[in-house]
PDB file of N, CA and C in Angstrom:
ATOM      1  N   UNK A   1      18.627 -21.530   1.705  1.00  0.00           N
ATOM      2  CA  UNK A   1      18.845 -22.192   2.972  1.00  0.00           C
ATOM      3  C   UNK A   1      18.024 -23.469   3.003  1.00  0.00           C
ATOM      4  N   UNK A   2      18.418 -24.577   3.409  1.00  0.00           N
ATOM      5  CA  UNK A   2      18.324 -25.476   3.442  1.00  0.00           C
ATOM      6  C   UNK A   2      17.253 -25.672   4.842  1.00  0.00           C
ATOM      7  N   UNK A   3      15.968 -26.607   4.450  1.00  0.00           N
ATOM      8  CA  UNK A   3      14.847 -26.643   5.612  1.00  0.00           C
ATOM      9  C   UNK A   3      13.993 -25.304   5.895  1.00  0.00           C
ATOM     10  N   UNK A   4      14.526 -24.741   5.101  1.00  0.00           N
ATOM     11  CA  UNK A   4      13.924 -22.929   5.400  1.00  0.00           C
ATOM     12  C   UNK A   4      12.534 -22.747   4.564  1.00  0.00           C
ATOM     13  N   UNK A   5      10.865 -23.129   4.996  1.00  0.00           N
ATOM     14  CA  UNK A   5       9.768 -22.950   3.826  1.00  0.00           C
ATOM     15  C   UNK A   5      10.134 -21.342   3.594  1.00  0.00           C
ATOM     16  N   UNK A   6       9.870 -21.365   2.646  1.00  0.00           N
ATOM     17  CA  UNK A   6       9.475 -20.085   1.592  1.00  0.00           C
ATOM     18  C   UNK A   6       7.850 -19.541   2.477  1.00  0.00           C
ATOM     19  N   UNK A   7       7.918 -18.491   2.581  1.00  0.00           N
ATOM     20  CA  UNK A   7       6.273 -18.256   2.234  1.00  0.00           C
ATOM     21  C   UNK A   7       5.884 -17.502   1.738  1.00  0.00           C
ATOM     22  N   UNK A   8       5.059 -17.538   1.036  1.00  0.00           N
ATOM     23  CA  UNK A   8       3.832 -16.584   0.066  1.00  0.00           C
ATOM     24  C   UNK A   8       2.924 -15.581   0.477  1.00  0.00           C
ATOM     25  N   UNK A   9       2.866 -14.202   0.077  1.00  0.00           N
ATOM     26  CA  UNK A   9       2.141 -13.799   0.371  1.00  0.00           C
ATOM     27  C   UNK A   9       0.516 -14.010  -0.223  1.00  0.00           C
ATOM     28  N   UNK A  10      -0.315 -13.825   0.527  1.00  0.00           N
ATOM     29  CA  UNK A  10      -1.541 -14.180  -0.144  1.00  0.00           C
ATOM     30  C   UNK A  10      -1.910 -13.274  -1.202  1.00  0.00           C
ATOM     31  N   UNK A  11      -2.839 -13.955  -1.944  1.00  0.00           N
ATOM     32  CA  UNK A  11      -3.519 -13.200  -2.658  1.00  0.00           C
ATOM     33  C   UNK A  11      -4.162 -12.162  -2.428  1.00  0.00           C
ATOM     34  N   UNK A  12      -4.037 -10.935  -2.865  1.00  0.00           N
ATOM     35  CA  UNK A  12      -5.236  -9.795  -2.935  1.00  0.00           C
ATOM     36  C   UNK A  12      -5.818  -9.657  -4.495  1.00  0.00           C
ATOM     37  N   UNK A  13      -7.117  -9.994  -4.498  1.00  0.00           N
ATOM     38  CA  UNK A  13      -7.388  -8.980  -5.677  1.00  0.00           C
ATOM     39  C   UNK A  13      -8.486  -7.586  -5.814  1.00  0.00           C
ATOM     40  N   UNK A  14      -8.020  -7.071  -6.291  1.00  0.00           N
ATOM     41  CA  UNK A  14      -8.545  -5.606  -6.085  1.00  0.00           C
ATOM     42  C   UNK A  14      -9.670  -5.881  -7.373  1.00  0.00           C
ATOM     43  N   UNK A  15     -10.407  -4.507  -7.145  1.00  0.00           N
ATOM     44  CA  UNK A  15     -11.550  -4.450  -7.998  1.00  0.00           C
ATOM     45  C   UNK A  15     -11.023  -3.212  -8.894  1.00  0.00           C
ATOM     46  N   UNK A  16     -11.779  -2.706  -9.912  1.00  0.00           N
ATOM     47  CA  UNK A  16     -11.463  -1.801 -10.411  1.00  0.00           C
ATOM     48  C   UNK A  16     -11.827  -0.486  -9.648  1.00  0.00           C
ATOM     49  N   UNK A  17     -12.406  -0.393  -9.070  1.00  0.00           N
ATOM     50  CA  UNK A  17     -12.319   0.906  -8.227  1.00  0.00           C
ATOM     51  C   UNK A  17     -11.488   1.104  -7.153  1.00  0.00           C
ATOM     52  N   UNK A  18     -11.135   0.234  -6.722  1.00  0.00           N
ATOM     53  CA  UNK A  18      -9.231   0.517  -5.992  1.00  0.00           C
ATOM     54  C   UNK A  18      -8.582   0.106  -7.001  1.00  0.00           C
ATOM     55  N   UNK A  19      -8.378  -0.484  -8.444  1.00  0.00           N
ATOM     56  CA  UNK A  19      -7.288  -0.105  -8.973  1.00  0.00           C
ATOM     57  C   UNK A  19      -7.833   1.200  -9.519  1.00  0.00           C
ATOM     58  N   UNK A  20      -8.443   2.291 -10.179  1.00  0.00           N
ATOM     59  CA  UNK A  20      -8.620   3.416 -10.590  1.00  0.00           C
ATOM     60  C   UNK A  20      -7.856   4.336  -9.000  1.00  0.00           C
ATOM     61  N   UNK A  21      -8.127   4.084  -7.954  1.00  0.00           N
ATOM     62  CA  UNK A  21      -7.645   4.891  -6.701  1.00  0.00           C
ATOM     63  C   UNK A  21      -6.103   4.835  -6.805  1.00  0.00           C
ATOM     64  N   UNK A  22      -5.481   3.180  -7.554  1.00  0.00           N
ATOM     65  CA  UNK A  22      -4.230   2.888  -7.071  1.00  0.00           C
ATOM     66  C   UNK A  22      -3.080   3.494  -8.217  1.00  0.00           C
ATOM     67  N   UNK A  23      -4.202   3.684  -9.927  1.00  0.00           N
ATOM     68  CA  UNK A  23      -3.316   4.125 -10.712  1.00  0.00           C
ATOM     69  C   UNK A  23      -3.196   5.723 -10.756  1.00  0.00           C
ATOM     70  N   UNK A  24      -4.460   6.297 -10.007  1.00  0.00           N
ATOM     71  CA  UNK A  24      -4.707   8.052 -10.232  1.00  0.00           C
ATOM     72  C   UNK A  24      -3.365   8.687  -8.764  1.00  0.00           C
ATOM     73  N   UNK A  25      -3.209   7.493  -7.826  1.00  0.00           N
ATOM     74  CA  UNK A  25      -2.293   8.123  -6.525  1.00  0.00           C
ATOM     75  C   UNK A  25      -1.287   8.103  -7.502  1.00  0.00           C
ATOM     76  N   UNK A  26      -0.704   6.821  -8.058  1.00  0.00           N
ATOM     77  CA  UNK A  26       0.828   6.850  -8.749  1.00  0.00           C
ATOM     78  C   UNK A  26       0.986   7.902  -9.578  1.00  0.00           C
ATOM     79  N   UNK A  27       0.074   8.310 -10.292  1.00  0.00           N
ATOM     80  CA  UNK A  27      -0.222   9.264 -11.188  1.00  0.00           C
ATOM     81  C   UNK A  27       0.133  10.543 -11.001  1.00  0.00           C
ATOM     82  N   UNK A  28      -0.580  11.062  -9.291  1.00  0.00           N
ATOM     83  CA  UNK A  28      -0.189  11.834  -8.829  1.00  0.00           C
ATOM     84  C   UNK A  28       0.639  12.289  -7.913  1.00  0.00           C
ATOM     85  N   UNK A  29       1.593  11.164  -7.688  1.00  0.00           N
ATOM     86  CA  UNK A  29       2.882  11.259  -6.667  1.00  0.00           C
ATOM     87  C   UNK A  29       2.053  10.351  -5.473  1.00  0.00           C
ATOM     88  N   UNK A  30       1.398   9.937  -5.268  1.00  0.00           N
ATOM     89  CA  UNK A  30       1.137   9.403  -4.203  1.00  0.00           C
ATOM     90  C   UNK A  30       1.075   7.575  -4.161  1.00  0.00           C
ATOM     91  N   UNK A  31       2.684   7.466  -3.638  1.00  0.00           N
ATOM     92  CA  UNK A  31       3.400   5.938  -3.390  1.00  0.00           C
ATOM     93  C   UNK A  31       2.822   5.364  -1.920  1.00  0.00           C
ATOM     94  N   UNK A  32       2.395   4.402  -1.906  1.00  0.00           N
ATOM     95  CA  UNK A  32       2.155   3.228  -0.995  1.00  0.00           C
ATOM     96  C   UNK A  32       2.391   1.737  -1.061  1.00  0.00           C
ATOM     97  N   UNK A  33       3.126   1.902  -0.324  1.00  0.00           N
ATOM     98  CA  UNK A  33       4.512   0.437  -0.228  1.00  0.00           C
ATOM     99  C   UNK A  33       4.587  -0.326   1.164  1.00  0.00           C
ATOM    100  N   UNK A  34       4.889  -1.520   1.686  1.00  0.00           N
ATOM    101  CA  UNK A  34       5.051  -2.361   2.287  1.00  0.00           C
ATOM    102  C   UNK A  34       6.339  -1.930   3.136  1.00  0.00           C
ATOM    103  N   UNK A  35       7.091  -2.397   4.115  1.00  0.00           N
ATOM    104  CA  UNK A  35       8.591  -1.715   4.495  1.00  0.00           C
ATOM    105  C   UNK A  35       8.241  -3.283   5.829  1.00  0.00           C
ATOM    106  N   UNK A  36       9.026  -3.845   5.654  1.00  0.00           N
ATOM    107  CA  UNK A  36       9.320  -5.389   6.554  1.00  0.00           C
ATOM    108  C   UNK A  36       9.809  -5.015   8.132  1.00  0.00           C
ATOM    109  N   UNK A  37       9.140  -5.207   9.199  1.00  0.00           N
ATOM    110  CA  UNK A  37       9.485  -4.642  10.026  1.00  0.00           C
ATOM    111  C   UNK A  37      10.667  -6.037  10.613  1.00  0.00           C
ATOM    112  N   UNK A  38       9.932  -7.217  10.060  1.00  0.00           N
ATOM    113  CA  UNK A  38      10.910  -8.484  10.525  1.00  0.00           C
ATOM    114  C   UNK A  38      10.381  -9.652  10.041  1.00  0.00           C
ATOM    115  N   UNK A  39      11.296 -10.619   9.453  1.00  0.00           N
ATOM    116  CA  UNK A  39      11.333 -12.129   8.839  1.00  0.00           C
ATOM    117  C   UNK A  39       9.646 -12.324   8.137  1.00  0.00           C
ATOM    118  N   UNK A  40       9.432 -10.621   7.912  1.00  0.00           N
ATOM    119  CA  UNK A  40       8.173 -10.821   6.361  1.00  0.00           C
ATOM    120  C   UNK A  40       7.044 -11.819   7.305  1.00  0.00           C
ATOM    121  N   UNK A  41       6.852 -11.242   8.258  1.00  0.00           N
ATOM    122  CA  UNK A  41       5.708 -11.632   9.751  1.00  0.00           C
ATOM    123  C   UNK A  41       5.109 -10.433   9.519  1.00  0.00           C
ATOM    124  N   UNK A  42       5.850  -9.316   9.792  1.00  0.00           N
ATOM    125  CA  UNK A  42       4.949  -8.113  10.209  1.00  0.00           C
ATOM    126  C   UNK A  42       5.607  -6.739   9.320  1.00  0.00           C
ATOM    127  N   UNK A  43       4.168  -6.175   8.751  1.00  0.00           N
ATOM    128  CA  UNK A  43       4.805  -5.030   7.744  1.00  0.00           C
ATOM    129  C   UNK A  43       4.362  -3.579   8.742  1.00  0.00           C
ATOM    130  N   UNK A  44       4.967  -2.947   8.251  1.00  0.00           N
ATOM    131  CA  UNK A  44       4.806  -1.599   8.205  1.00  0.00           C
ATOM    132  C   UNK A  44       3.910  -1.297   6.353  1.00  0.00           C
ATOM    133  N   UNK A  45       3.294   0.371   6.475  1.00  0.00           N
ATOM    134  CA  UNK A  45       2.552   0.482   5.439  1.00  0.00           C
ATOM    135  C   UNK A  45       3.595   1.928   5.551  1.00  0.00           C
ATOM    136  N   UNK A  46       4.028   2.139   4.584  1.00  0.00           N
ATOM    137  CA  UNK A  46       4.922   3.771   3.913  1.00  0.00           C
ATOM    138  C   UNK A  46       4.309   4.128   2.713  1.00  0.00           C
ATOM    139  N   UNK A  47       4.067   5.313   3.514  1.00  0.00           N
ATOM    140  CA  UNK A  47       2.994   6.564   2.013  1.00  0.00           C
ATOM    141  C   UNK A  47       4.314   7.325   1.921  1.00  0.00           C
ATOM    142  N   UNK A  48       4.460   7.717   0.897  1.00  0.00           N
ATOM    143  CA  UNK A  48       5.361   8.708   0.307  1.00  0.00           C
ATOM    144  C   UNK A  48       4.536   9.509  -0.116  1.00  0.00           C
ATOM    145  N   UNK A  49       4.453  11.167  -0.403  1.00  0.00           N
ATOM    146  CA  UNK A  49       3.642  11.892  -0.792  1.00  0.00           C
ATOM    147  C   UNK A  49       4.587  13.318  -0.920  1.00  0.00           C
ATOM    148  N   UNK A  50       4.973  13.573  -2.020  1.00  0.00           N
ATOM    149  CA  UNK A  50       5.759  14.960  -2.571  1.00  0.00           C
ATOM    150  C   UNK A  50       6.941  14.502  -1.714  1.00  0.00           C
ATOM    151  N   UNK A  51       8.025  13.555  -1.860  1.00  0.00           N
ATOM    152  CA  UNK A  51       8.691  13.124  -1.649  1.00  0.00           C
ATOM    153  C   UNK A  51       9.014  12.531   0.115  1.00  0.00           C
ATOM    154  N   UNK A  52       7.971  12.900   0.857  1.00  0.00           N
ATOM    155  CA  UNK A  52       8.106  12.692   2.532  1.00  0.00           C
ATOM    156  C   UNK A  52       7.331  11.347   2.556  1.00  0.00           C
ATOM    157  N   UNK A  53       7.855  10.786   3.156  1.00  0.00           N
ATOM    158  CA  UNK A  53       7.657   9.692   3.591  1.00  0.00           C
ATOM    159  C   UNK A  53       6.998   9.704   5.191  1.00  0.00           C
ATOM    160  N   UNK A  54       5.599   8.918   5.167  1.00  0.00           N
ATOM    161  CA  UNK A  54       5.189   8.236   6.797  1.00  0.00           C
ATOM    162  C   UNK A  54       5.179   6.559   6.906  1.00  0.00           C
ATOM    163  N   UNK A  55       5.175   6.563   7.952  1.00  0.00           N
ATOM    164  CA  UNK A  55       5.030   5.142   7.801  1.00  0.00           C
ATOM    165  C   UNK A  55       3.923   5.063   9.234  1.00  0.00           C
ATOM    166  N   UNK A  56       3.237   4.176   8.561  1.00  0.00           N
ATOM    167  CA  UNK A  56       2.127   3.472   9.948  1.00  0.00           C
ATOM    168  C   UNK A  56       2.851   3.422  10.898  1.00  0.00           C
ATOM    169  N   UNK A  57       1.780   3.698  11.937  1.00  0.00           N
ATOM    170  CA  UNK A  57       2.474   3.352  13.427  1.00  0.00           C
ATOM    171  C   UNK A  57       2.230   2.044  13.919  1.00  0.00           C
ATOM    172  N   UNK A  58       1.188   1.479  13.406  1.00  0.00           N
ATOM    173  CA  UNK A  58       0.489  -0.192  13.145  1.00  0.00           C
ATOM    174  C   UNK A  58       1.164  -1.088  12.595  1.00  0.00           C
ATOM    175  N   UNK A  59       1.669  -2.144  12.962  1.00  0.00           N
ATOM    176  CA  UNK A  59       1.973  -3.241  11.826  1.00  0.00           C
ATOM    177  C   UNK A  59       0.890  -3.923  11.603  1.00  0.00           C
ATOM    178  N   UNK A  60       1.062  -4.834  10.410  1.00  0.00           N
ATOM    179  CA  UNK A  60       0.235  -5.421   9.622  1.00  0.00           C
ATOM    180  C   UNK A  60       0.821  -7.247   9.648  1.00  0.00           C
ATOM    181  N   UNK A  61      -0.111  -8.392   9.580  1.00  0.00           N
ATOM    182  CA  UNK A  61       0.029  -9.606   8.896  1.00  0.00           C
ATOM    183  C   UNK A  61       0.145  -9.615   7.592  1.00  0.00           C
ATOM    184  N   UNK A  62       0.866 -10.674   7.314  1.00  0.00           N
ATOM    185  CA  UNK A  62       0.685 -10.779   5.700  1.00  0.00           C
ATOM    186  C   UNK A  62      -0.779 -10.615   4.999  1.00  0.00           C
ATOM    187  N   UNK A  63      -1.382 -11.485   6.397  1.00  0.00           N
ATOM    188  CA  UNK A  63      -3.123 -11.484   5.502  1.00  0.00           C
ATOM    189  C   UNK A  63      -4.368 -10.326   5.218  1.00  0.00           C
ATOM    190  N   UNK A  64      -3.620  -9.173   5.934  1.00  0.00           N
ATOM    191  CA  UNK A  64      -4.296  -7.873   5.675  1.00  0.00           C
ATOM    192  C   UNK A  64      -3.527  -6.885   5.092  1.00  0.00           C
ATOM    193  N   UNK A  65      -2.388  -7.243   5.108  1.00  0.00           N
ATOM    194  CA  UNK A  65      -1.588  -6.126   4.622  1.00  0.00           C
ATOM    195  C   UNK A  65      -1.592  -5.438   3.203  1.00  0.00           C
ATOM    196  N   UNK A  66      -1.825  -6.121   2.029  1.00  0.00           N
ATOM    197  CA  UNK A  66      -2.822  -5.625   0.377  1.00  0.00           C
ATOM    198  C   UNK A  66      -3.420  -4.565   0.941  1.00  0.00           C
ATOM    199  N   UNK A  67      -4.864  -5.551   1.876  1.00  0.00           N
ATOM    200  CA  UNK A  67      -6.294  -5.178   1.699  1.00  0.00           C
ATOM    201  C   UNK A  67      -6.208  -2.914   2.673  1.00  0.00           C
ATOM    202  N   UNK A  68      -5.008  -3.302   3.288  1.00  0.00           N
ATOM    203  CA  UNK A  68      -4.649  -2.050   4.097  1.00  0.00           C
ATOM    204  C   UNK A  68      -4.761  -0.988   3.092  1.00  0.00           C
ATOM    205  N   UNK A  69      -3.613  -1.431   2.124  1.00  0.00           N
ATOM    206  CA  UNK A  69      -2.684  -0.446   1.243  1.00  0.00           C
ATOM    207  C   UNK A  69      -3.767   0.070   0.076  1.00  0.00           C
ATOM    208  N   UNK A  70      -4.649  -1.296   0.054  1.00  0.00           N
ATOM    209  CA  UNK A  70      -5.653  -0.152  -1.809  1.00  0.00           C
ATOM    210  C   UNK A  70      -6.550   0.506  -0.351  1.00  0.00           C
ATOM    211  N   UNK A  71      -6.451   0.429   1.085  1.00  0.00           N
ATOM    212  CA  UNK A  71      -7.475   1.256   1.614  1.00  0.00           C
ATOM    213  C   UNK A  71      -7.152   2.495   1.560  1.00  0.00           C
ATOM    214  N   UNK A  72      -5.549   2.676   2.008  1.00  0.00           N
ATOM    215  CA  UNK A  72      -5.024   4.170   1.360  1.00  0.00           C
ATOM    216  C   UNK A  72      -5.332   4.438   0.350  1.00  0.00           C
ATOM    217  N   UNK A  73      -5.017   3.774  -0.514  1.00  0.00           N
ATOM    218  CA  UNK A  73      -5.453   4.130  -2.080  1.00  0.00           C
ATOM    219  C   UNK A  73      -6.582   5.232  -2.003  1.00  0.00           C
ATOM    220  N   UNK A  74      -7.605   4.084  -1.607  1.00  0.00           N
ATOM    221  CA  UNK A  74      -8.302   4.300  -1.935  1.00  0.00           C
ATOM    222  C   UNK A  74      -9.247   5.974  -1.060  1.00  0.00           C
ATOM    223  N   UNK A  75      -8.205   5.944   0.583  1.00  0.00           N
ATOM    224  CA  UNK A  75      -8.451   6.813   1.061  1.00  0.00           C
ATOM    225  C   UNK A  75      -7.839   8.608   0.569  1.00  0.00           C
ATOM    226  N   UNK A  76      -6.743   8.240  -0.180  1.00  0.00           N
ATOM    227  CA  UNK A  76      -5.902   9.423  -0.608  1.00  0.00           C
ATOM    228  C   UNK A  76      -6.558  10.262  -2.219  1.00  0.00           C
ATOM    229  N   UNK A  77      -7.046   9.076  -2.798  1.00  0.00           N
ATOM    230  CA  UNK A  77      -8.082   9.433  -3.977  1.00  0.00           C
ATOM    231  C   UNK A  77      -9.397   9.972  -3.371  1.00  0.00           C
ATOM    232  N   UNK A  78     -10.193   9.777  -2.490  1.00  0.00           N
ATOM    233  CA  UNK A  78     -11.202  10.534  -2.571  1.00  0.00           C
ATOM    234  C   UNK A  78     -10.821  11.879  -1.780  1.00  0.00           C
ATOM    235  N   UNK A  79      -9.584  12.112  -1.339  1.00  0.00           N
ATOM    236  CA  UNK A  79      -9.442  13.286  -0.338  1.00  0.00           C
ATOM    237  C   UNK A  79      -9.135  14.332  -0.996  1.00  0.00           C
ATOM    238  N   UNK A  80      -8.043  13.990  -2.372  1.00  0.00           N
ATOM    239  CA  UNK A  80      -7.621  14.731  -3.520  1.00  0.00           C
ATOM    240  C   UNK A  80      -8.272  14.634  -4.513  1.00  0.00           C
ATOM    241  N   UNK A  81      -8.378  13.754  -4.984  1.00  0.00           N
ATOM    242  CA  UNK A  81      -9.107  13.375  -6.565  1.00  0.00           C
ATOM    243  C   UNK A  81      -9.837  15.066  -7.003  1.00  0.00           C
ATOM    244  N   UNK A  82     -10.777  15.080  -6.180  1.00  0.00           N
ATOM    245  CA  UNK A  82     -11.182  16.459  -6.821  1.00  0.00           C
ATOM    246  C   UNK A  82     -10.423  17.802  -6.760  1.00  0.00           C
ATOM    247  N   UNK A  83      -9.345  17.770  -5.974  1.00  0.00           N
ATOM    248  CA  UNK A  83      -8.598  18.990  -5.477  1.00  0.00           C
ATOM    249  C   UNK A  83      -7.643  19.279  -6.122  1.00  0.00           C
ATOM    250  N   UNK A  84      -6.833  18.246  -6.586  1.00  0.00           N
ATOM    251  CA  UNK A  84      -5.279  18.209  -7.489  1.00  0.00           C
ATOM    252  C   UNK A  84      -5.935  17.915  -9.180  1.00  0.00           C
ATOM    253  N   UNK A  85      -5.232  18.401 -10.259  1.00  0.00           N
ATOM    254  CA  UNK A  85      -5.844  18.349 -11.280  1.00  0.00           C
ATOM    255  C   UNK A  85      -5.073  17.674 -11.938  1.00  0.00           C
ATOM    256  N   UNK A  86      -5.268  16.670 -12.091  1.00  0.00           N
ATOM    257  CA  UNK A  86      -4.759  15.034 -13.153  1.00  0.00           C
ATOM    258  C   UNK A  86      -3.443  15.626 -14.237  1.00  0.00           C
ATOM    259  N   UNK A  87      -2.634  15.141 -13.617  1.00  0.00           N
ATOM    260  CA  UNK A  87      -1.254  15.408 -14.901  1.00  0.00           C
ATOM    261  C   UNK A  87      -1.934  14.874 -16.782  1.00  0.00           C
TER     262      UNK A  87
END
């Protein structure tokens, strides 16, 4: 579309201890994804977990919306990590 800016989401970069949270959830079934509530302004956050899906009741800006998702991460790894035993 013509006159239409593009926009970018910002940068996140994670550290290695939310990526260790972000590769042990995938690992263990536990998906956390973005879901556009409208024109990529405002997200929703969707955990999938043994195939059920939630989704935040919160929306998110582009500019927190990363920093949200390795917080799951990072919240779903210390709740399990010791409880479920690593495929």
């Amino acid at each position: 579309m013509k006159g239409r800016k593009k926009q970018k989401q910002p940068a996140y970069s994670f550290d290695s201890y939310e990526f260790k949270a972000y590769h042990w959830c995938i690992n263990n079934g536990i998906y956390i994804s973005p879901f556009c509530k409208e024109n990529f302004m405002s997200w929703y956050v969707d955990i999938q977990i043994n195939g059920k899906v939630n989704r935040s009741p919160k929306c998110y800006d582009s500019r927190e919306l990363w920093e949200v998702i390795f917080n799951y991460y990072k919240y779903y790894y210390e709740k399990y990590a010791n409880k479920i035993h690593t495929r």
